[in-house]
C-alpha atoms as a PDB file:
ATOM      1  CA  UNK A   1     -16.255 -10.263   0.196  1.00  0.00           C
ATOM      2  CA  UNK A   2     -19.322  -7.921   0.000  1.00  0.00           C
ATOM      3  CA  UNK A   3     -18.695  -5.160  -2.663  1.00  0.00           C
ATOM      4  CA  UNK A   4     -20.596  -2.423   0.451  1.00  0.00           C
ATOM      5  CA  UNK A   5     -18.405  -4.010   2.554  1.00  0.00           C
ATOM      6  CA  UNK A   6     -14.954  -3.466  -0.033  1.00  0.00           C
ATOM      7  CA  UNK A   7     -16.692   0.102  -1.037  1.00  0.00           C
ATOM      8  CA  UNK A   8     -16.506   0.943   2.847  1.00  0.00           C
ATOM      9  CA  UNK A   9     -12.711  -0.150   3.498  1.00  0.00           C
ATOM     10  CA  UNK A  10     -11.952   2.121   0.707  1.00  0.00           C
ATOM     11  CA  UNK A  11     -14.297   5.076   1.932  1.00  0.00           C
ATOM     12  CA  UNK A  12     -12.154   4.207   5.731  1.00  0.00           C
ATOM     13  CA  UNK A  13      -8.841   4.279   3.790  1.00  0.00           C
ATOM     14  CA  UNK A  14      -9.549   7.700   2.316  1.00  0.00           C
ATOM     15  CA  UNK A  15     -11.021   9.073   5.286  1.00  0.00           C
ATOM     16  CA  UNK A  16      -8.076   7.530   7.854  1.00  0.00           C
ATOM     17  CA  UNK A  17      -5.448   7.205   5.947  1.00  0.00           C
ATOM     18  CA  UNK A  18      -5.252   9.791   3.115  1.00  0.00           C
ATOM     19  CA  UNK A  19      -7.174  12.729   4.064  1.00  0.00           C
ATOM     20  CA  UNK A  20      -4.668  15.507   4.452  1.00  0.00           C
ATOM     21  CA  UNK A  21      -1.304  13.239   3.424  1.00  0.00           C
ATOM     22  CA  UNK A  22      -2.411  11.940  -0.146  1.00  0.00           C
ATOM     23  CA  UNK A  23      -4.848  13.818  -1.979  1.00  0.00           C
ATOM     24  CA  UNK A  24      -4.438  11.691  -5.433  1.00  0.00           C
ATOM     25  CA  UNK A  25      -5.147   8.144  -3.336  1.00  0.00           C
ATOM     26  CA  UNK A  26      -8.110   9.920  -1.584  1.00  0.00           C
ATOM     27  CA  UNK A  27      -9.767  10.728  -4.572  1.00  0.00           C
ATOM     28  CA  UNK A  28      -9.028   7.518  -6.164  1.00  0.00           C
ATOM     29  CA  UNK A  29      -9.852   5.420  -2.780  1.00  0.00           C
ATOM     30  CA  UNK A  30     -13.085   7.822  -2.800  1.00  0.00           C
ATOM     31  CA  UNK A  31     -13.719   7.189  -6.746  1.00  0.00           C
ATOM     32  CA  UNK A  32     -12.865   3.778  -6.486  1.00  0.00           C
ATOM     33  CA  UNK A  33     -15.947   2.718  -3.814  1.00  0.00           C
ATOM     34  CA  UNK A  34     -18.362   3.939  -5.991  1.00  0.00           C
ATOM     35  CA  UNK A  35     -17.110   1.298  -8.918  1.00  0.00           C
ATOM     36  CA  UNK A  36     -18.256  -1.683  -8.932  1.00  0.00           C
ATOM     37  CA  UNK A  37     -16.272  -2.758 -11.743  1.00  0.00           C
ATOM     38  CA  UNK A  38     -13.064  -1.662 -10.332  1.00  0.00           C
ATOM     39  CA  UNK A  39     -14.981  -3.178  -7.143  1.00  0.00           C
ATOM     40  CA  UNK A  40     -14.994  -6.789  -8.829  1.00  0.00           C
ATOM     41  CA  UNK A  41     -11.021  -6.595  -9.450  1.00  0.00           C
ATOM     42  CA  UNK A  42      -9.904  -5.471  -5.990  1.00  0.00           C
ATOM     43  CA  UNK A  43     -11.980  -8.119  -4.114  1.00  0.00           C
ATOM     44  CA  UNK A  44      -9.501 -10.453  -5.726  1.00  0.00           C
ATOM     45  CA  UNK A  45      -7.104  -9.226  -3.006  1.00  0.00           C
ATOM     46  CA  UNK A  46      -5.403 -11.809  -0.376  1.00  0.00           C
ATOM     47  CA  UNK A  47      -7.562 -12.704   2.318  1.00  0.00           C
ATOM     48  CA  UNK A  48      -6.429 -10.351   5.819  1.00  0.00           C
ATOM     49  CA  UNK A  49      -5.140  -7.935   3.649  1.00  0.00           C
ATOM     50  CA  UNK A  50      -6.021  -4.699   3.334  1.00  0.00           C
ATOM     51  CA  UNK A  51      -7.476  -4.189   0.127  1.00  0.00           C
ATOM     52  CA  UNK A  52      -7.005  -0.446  -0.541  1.00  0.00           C
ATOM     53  CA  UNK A  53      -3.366  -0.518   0.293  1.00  0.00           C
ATOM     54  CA  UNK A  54      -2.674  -3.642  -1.609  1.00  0.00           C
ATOM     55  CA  UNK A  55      -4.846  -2.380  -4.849  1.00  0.00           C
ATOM     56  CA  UNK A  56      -2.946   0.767  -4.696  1.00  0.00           C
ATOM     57  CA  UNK A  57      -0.022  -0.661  -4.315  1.00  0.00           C
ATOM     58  CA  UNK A  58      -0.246  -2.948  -7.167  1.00  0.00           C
ATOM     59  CA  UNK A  59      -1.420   0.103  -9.919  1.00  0.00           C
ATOM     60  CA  UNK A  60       1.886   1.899  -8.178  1.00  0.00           C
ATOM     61  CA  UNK A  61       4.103  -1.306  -8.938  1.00  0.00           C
ATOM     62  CA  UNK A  62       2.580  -1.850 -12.676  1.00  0.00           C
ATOM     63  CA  UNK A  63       2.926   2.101 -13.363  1.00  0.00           C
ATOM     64  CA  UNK A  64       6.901   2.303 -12.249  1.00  0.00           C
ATOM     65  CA  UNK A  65       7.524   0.046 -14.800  1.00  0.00           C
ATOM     66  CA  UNK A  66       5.632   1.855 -17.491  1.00  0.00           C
ATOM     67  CA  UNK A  67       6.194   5.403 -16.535  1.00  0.00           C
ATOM     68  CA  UNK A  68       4.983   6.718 -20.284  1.00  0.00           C
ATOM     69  CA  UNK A  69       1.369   5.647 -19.532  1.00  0.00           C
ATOM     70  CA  UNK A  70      -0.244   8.994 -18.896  1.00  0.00           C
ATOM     71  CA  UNK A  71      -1.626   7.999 -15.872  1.00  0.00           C
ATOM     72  CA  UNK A  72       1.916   8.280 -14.494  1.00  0.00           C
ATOM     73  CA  UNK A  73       1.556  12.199 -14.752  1.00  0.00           C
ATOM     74  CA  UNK A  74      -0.509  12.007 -11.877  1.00  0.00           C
ATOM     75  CA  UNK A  75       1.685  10.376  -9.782  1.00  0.00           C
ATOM     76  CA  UNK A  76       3.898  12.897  -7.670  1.00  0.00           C
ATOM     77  CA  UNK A  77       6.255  10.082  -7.344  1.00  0.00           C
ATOM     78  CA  UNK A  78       6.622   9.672 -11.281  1.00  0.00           C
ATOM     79  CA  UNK A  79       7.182  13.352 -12.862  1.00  0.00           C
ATOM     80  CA  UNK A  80       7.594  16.713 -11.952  1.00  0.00           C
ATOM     81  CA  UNK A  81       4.900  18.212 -14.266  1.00  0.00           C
ATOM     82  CA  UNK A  82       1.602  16.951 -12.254  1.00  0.00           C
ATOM     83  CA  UNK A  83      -1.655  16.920 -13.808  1.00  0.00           C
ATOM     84  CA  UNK A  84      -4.932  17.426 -11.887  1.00  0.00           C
ATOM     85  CA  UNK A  85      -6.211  15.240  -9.627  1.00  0.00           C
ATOM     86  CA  UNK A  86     -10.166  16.165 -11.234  1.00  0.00           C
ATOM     87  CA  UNK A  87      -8.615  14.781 -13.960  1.00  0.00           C
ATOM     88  CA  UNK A  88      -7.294  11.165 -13.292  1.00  0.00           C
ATOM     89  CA  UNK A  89     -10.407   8.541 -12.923  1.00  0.00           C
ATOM     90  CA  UNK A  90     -10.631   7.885 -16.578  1.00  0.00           C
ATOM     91  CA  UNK A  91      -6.974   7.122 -16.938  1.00  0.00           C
ATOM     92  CA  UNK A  92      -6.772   5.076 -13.844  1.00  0.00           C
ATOM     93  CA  UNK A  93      -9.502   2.667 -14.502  1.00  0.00           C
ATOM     94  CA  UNK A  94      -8.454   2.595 -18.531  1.00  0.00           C
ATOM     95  CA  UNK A  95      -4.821   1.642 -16.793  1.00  0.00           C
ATOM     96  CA  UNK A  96      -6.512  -1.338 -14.723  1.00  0.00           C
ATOM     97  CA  UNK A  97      -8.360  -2.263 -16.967  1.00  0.00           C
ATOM     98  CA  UNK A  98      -5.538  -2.851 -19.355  1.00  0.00           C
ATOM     99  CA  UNK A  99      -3.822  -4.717 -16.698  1.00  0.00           C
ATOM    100  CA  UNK A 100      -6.307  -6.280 -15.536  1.00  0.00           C
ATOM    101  CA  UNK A 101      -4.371  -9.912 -15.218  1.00  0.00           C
ATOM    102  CA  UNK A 102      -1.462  -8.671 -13.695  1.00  0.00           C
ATOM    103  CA  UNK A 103      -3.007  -6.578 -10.857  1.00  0.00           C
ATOM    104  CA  UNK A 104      -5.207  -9.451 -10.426  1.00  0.00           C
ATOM    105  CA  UNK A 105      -2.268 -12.014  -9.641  1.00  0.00           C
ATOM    106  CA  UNK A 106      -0.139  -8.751  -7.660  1.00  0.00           C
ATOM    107  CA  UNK A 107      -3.463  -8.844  -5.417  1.00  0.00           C
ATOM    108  CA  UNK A 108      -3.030 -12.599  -4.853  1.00  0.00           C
ATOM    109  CA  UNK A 109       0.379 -13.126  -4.635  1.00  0.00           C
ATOM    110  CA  UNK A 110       1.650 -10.199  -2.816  1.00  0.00           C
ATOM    111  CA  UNK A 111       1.264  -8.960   0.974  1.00  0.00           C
ATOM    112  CA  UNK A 112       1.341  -5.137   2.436  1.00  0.00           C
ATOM    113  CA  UNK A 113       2.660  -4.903   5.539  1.00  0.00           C
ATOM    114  CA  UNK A 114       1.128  -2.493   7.816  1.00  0.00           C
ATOM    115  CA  UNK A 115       1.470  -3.284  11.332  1.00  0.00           C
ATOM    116  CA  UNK A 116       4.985  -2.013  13.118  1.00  0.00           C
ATOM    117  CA  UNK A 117       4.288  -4.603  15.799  1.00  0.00           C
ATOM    118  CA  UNK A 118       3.991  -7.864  13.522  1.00  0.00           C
ATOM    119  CA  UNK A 119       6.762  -6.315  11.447  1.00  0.00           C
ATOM    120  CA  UNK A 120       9.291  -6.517  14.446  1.00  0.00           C
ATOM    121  CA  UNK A 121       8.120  -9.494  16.234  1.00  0.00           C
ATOM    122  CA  UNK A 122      10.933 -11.519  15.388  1.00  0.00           C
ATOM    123  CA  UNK A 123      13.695  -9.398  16.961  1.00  0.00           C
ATOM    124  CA  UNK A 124      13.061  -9.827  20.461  1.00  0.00           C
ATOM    125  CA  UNK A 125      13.125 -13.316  20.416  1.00  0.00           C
ATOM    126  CA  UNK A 126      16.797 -13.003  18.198  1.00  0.00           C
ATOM    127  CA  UNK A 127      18.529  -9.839  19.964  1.00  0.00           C
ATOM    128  CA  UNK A 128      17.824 -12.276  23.706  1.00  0.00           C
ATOM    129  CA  UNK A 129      19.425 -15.177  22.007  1.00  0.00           C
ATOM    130  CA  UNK A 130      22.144 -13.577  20.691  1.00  0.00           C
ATOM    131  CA  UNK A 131      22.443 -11.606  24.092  1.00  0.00           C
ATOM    132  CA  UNK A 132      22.133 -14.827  26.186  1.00  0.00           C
ATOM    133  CA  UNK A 133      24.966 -16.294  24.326  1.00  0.00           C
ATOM    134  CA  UNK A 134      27.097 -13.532  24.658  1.00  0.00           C
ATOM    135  CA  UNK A 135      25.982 -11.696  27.430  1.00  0.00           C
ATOM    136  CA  UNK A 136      27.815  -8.448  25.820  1.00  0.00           C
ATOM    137  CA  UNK A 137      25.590  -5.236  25.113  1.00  0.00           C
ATOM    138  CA  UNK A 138      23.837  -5.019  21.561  1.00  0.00           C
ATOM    139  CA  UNK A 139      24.296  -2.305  19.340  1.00  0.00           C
ATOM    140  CA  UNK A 140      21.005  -1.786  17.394  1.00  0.00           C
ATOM    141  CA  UNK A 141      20.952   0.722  13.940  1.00  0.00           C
ATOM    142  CA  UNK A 142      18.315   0.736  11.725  1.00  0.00           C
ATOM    143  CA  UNK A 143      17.931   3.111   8.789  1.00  0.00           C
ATOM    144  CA  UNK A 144      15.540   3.523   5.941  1.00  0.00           C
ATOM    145  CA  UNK A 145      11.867   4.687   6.088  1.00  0.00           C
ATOM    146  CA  UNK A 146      10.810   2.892   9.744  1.00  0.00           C
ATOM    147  CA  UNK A 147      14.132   3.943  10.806  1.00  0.00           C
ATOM    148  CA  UNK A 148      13.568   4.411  15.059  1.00  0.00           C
ATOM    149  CA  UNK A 149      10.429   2.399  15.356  1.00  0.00           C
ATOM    150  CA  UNK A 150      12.254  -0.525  17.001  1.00  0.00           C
ATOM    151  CA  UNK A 151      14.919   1.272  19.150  1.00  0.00           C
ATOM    152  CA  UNK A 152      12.164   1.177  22.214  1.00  0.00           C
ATOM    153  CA  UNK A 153      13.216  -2.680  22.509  1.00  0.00           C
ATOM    154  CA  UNK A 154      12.683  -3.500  26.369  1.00  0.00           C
ATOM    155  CA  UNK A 155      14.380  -6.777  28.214  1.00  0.00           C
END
């Protein structure tokens, strides 16, 4: 992939995705497509995935596990005492680049899932079967995060 091209997605994802919801993975998205370095390393990603997600993703996964990097005190979802955001490039790249091998092989081995419609695509198909062999009404609960999105289910 084109590093203008990868620099762009992450420019998009900042713009899109994070403006006004996520101002510590706008900055970084923003930071991030003017690096080449941190360029190279993300263009690792799986092909039809997309790349910011999945790079942010990864640094998330790798800094849960070590939570006393100081690059975790940037992370809303890892302490209570934030540091600022103006502050957070240096440790972010030093934290890639001192993982470089393992958010190389999270990029290639791993898949985000972004799309509610792909995501769901195999319960029609079960919830007729099942209905079809039963012909009894379904009860359908769902909980956690996406919690709803399916309920709207038509025969």
């Amino acid at each position: 992939m084109m590093l203008a091209t990868l620099s762009n997605q992450f420019r998009t994802f900042a713009k899109n995705e994070c403006e006004n919801s996520s101002p510590l993975y706008e900055h970084l998205a923003n930071r991030i497509a003017d690096d080449e370095e941190l360029l190279l390393i993300a263009s690792n990603g799986a092909y039809g995935q997309p790349i910011p997600n999945l790079f942010l993703a990864s640094v998330h996964y790798l800094l849960m596990a070590n939570k006393d990097d100081e690059l975790a005190f940037f992370y809303p979802s890892l302490t209570t005492t934030l540091k600022s955001i103006d502050d957070v490039y240096p440790f972010f790249k030093k934290f890639i680049l001192s993982h470089i091998n393992e958010i190389k092989a999270l990029l290639q081995e791993r898949l985000v899932q972004t799309n509610e419609i792909r995501r769901c695509a195999y319960l029609y198909p079960m919830m007729t079967e099942i209905y079809q062999k039963h012909r009894m009404p379904l009860a359908f609960i769902e909980i956690g995060a996406s919690a709803g999105l399916q309920l709207a289910m038509e025969q």
